[in-house]
N, C-alpha and C. Protein backbone atom coordinates (compact mmCIF):
# COMPACT_ATOMS: atom_id res chain seq x y z
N UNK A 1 36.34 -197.32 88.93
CA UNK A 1 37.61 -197.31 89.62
C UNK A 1 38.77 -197.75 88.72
N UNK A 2 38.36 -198.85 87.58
CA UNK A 2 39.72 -199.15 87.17
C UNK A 2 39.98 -198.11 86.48
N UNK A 3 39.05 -197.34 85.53
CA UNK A 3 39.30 -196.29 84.92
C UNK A 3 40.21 -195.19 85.48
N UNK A 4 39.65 -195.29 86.75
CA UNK A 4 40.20 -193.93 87.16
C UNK A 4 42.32 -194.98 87.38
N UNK A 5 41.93 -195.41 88.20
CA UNK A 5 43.54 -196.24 88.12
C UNK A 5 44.24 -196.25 86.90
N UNK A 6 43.32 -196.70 85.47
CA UNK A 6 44.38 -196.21 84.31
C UNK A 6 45.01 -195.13 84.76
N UNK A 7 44.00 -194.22 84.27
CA UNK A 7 44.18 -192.66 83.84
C UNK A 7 45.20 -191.98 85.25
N UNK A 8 45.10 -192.86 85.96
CA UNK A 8 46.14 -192.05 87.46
C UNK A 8 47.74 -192.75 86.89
N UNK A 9 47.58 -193.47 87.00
CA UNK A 9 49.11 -194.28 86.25
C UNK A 9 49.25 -193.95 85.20
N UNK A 10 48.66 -193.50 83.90
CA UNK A 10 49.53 -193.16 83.02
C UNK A 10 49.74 -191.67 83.00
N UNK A 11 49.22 -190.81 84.10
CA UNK A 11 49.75 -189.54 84.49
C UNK A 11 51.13 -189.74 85.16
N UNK A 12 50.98 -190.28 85.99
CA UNK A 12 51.96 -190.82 87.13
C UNK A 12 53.49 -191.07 85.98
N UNK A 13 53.43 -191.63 85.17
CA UNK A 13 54.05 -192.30 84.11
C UNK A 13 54.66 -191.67 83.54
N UNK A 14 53.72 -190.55 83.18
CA UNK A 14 54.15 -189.54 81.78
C UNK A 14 53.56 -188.72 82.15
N UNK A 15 53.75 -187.63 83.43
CA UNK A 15 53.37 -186.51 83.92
C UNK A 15 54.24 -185.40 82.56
N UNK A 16 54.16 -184.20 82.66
CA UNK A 16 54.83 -183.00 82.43
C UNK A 16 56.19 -183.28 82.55
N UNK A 17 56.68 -184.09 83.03
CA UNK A 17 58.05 -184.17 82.81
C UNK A 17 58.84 -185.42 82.17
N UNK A 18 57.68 -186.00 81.80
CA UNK A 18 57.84 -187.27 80.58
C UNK A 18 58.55 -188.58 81.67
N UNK A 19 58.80 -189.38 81.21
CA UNK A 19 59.18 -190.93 82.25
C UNK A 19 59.12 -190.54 83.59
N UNK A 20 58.94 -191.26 83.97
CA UNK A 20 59.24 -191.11 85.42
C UNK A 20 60.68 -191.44 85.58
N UNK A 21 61.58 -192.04 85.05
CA UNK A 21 63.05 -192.21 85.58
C UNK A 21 63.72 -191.18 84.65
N UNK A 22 62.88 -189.95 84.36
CA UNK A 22 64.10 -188.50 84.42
C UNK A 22 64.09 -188.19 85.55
N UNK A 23 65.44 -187.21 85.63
CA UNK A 23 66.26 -187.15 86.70
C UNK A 23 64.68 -185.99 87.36
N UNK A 24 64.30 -185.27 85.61
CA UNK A 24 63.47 -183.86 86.33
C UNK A 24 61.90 -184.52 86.75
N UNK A 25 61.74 -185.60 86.56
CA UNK A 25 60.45 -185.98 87.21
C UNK A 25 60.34 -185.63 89.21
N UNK A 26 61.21 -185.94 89.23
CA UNK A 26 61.08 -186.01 90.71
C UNK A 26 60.59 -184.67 91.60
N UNK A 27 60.83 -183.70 90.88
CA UNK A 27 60.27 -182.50 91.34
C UNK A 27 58.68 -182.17 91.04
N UNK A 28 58.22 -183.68 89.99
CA UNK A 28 56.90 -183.10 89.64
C UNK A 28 56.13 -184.83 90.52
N UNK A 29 56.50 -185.09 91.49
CA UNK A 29 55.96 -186.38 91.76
C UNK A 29 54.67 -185.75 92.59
N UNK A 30 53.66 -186.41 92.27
CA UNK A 30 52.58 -186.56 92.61
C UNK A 30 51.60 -185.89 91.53
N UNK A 31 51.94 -185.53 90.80
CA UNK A 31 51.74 -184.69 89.78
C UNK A 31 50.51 -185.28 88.77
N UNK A 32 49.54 -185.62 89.38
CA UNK A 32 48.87 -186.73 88.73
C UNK A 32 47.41 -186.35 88.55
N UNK A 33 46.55 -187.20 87.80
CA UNK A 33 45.40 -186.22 87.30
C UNK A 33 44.36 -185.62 88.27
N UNK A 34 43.69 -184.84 88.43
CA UNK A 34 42.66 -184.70 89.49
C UNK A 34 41.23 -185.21 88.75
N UNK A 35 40.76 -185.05 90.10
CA UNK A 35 39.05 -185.53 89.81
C UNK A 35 38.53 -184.85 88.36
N UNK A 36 38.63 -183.86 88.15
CA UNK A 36 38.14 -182.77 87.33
C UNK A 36 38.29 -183.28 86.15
N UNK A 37 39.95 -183.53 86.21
CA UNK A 37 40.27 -184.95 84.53
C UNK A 37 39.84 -185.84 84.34
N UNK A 38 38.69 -185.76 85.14
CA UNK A 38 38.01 -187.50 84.63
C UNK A 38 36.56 -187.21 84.95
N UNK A 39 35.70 -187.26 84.24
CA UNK A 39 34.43 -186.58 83.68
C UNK A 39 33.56 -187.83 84.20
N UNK A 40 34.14 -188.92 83.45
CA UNK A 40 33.75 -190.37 83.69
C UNK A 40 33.22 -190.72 85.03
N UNK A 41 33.98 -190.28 86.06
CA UNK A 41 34.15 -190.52 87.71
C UNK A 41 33.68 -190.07 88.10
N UNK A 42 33.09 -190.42 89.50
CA UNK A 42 32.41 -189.81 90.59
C UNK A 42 33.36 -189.56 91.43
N UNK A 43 33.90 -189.03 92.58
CA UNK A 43 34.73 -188.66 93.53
C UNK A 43 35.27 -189.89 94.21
N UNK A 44 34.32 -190.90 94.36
CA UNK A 44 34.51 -192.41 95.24
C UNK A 44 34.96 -193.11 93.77
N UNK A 45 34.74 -193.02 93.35
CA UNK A 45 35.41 -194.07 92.40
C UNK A 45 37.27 -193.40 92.13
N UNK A 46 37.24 -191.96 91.96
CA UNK A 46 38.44 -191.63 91.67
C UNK A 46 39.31 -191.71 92.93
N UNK A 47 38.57 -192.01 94.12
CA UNK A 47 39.25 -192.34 95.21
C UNK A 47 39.71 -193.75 95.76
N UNK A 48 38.66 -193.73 94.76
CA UNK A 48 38.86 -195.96 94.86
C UNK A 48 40.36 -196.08 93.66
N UNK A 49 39.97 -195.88 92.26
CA UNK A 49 41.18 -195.48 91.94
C UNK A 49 42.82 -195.18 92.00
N UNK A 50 42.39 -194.20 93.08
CA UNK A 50 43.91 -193.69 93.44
C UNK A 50 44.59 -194.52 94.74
N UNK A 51 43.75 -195.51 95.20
CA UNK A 51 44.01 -195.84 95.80
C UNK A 51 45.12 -197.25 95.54
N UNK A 52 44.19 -197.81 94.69
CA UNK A 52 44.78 -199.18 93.82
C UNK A 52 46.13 -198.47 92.96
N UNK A 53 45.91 -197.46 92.69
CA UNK A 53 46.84 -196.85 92.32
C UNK A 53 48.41 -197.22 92.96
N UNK A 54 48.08 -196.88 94.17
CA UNK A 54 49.49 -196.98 94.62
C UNK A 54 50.07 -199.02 94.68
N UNK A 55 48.96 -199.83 94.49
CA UNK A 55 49.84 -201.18 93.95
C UNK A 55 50.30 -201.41 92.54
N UNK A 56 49.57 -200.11 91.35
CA UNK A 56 50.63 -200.25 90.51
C UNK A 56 51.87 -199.51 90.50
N UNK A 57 51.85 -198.27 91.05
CA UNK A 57 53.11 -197.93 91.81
C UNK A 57 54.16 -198.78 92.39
N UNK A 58 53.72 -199.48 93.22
CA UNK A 58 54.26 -200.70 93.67
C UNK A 58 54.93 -201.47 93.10
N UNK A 59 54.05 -202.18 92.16
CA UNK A 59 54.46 -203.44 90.81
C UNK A 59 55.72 -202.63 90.28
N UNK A 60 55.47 -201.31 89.71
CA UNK A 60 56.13 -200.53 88.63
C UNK A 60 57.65 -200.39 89.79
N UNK A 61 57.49 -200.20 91.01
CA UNK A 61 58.80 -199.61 91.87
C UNK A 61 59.49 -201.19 91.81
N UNK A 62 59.01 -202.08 92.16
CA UNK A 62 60.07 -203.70 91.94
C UNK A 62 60.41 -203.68 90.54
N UNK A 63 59.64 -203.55 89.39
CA UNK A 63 60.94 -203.44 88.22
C UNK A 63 61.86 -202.16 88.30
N UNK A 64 61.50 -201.44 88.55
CA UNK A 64 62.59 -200.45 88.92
C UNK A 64 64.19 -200.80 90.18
N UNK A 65 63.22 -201.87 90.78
CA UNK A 65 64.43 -202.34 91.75
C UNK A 65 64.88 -203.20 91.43
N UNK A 66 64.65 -203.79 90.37
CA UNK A 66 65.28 -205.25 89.75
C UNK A 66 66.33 -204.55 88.99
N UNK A 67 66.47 -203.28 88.37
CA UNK A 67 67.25 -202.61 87.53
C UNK A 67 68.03 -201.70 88.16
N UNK A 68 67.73 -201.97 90.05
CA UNK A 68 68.79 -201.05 90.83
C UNK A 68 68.92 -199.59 90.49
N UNK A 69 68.05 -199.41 90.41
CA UNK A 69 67.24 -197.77 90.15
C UNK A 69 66.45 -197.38 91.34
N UNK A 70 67.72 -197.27 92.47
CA UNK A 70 67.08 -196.61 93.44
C UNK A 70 65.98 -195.43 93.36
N UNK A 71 66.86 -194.03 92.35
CA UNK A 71 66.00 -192.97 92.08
C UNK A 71 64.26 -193.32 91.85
N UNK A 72 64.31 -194.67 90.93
CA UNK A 72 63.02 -194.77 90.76
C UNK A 72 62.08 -194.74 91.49
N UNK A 73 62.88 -195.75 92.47
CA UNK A 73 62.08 -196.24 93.82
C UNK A 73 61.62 -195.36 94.69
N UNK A 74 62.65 -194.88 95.00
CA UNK A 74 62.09 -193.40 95.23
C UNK A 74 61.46 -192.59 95.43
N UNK A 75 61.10 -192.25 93.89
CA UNK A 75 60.11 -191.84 93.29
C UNK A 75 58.78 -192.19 93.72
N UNK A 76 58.78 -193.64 93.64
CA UNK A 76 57.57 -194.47 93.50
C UNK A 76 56.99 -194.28 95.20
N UNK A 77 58.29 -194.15 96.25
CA UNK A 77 57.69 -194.35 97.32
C UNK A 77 56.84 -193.05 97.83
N UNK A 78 57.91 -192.15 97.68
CA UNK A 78 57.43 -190.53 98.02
C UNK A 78 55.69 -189.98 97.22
N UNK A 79 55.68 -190.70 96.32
CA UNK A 79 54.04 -190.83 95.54
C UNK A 79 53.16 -191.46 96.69
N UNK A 80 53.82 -192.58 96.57
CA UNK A 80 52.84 -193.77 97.42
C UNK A 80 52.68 -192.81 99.06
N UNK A 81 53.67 -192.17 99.45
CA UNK A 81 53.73 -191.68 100.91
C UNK A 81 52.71 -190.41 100.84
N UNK A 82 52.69 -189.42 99.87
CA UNK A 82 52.18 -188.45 99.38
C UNK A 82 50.42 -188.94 99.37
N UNK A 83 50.15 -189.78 98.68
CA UNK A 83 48.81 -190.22 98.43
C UNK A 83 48.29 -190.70 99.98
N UNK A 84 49.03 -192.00 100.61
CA UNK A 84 48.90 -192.24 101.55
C UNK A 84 48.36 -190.87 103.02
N UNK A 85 49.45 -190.00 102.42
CA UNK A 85 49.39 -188.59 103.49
C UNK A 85 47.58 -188.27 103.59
N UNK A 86 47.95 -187.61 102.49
CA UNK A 86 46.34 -186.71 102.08
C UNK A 86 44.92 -188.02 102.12
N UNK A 87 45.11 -189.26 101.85
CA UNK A 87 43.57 -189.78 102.27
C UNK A 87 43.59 -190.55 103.25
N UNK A 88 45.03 -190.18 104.33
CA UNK A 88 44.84 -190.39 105.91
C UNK A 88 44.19 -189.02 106.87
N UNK A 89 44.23 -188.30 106.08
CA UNK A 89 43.52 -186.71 106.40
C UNK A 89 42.21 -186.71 106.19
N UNK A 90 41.65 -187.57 105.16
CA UNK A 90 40.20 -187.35 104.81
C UNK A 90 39.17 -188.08 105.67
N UNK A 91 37.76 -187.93 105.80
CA UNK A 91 36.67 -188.83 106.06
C UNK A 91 36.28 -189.55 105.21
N UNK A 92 37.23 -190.91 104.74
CA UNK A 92 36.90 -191.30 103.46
C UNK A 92 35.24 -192.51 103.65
N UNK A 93 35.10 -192.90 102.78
CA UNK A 93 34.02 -193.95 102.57
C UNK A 93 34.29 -195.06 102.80
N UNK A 94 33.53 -195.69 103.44
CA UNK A 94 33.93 -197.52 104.33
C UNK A 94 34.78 -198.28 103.22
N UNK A 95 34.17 -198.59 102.10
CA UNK A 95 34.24 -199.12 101.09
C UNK A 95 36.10 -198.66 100.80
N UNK A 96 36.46 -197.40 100.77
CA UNK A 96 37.66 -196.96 100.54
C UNK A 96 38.46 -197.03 101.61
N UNK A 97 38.29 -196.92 102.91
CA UNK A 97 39.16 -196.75 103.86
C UNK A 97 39.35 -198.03 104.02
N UNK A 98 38.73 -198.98 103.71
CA UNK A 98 39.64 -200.64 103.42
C UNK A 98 40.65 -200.50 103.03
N UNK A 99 40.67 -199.93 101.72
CA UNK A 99 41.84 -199.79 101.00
C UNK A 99 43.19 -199.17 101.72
N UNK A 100 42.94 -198.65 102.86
CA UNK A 100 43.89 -197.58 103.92
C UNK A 100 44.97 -198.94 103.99
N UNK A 101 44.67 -199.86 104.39
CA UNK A 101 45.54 -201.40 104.75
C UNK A 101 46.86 -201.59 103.75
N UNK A 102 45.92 -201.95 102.55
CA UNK A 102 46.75 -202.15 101.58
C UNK A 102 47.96 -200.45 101.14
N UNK A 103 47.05 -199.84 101.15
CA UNK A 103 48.45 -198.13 100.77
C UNK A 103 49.38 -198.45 101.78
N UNK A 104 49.43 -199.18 102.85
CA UNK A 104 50.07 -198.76 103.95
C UNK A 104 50.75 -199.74 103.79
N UNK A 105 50.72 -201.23 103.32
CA UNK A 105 51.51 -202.24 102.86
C UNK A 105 52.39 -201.91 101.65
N UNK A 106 52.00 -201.54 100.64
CA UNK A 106 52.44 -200.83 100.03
C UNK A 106 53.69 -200.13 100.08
N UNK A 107 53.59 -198.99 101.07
CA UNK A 107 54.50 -198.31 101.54
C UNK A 107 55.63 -198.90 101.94
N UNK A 108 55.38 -199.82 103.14
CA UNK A 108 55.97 -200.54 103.86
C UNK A 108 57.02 -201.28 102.66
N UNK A 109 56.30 -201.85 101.51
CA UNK A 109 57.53 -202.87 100.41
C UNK A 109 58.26 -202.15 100.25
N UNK A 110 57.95 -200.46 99.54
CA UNK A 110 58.98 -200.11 99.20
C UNK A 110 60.02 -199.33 99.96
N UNK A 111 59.28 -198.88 101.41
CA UNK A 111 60.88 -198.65 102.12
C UNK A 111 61.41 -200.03 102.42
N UNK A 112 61.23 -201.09 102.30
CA UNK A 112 61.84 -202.26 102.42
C UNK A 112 63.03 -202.30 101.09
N UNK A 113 62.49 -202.58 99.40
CA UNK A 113 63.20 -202.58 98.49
C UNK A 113 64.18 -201.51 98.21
N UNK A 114 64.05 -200.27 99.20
CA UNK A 114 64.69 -199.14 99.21
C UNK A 114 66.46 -199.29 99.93
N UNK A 115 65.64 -199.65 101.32
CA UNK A 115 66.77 -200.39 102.15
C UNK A 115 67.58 -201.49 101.46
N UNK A 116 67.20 -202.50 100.68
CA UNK A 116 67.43 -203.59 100.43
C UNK A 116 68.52 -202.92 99.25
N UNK A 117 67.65 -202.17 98.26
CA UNK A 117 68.96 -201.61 97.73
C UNK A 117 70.42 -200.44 98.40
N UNK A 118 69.84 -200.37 99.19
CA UNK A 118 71.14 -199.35 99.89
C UNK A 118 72.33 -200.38 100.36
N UNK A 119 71.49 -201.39 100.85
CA UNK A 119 72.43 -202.52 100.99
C UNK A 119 73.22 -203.22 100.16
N UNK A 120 72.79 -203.65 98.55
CA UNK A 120 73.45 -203.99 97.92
C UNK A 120 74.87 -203.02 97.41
N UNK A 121 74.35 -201.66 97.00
CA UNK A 121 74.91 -200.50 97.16
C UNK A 121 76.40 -200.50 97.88
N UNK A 122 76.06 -200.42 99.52
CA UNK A 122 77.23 -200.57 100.01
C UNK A 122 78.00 -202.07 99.97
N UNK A 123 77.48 -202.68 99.69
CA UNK A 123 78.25 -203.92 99.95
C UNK A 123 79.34 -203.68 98.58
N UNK A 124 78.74 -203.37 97.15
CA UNK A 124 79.12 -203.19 96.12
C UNK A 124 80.46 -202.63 96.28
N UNK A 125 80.43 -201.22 97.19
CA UNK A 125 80.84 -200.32 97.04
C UNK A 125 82.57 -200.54 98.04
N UNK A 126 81.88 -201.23 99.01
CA UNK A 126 83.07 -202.52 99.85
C UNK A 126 83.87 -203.15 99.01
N UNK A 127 83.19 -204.24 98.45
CA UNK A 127 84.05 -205.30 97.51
C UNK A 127 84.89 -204.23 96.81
N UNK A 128 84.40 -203.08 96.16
CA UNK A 128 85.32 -202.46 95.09
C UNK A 128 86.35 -201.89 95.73
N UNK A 129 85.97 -201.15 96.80
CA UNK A 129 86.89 -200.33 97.22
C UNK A 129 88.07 -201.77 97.76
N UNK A 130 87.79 -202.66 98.23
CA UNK A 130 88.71 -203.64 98.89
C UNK A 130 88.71 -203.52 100.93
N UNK A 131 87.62 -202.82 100.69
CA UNK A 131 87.62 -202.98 102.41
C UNK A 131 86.89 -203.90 102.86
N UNK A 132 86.77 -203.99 103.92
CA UNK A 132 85.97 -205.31 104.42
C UNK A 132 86.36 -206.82 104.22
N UNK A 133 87.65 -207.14 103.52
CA UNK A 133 87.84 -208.33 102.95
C UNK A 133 89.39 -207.80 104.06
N UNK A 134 89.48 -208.91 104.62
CA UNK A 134 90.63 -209.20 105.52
C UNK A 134 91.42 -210.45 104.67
N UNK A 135 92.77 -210.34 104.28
CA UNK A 135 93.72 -211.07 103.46
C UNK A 135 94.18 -212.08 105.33
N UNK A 136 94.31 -213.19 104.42
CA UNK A 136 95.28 -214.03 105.70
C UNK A 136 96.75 -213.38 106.09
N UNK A 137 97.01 -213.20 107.20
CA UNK A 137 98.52 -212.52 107.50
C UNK A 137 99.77 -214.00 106.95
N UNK A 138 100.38 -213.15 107.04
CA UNK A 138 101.57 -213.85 106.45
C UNK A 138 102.82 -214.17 107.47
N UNK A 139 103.23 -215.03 107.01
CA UNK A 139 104.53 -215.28 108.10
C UNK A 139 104.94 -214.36 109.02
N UNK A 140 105.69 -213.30 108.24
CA UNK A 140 106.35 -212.46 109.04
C UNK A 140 105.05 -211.34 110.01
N UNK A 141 104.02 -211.12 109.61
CA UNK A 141 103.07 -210.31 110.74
C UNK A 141 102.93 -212.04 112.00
N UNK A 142 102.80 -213.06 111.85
CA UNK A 142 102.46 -213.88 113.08
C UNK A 142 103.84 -213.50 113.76
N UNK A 143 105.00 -213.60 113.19
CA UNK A 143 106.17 -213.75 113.72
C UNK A 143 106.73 -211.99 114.73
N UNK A 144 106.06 -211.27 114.20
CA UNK A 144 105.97 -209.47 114.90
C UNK A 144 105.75 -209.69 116.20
């Protein structure tokens, strides 16, 4: 399994469209190795794998949100949602469908850090513009 978790993250990483924070990755997200690329693996292990997978997804989406790289996040979540999709479809193995808990926590951080940045975002975007900040009135508006 950890094997297969490398080899899924550094696809994930450096798919066909090189970093993941190009703009053109995002059209190739999920884009990640199959069973077939890994000779090493049995099917349960590459499923055990992909599963842990999505907490380095995870790890990797909070430095991405520490650097306010929404796009990243993004990225990271629509993977994590994608993976999550397809081995909520399957009859997976006891041993793996544990793992169902954690993908789903997972998920959950990063539409959290997602939100969390939309928020900083607008608040940013307030202060600059100058709205939201009410000046004290002045003599002559009490006196109107």
């Amino acid at each position: 399994e950890e094997y297969a978790e490398a080899k899924l993250f550094h696809s994930f990483l450096f798919n066909n469209a090189g970093s993941i924070t190009d703009k053109t990755s995002a059209t190739t997200v999920g884009n990640i190795s199959n069973p077939e690329d890994m000779p090493l693996c049995n099917v349960e292990e590459y499923l055990g794998g992909l599963c842990d997978l999505t907490g380095e997804i995870g790890r990797y989406a909070v430095q991405r949100g520490t650097k306010r790289d929404a796009d990243g996040v993004q990225i990271c979540l629509e993977a994590s949602m994608k993976i999550y999709h397809e081995l909520s479809m399957m009859n997976l193995p006891r041993n793996i469908g544990k793992k169902m808990d954690q993908l789903s926590q997972t998920v959950a951080k990063l539409e959290n850090i997602l939100y969390e940045l939309s928020l900083v975002r607008s608040n940013r975007s307030i202060s600059l513009s100058g709205g939201g900040r009410s000046e004290a009135p002045n003599n002559d508006d009490i006196n109107d």
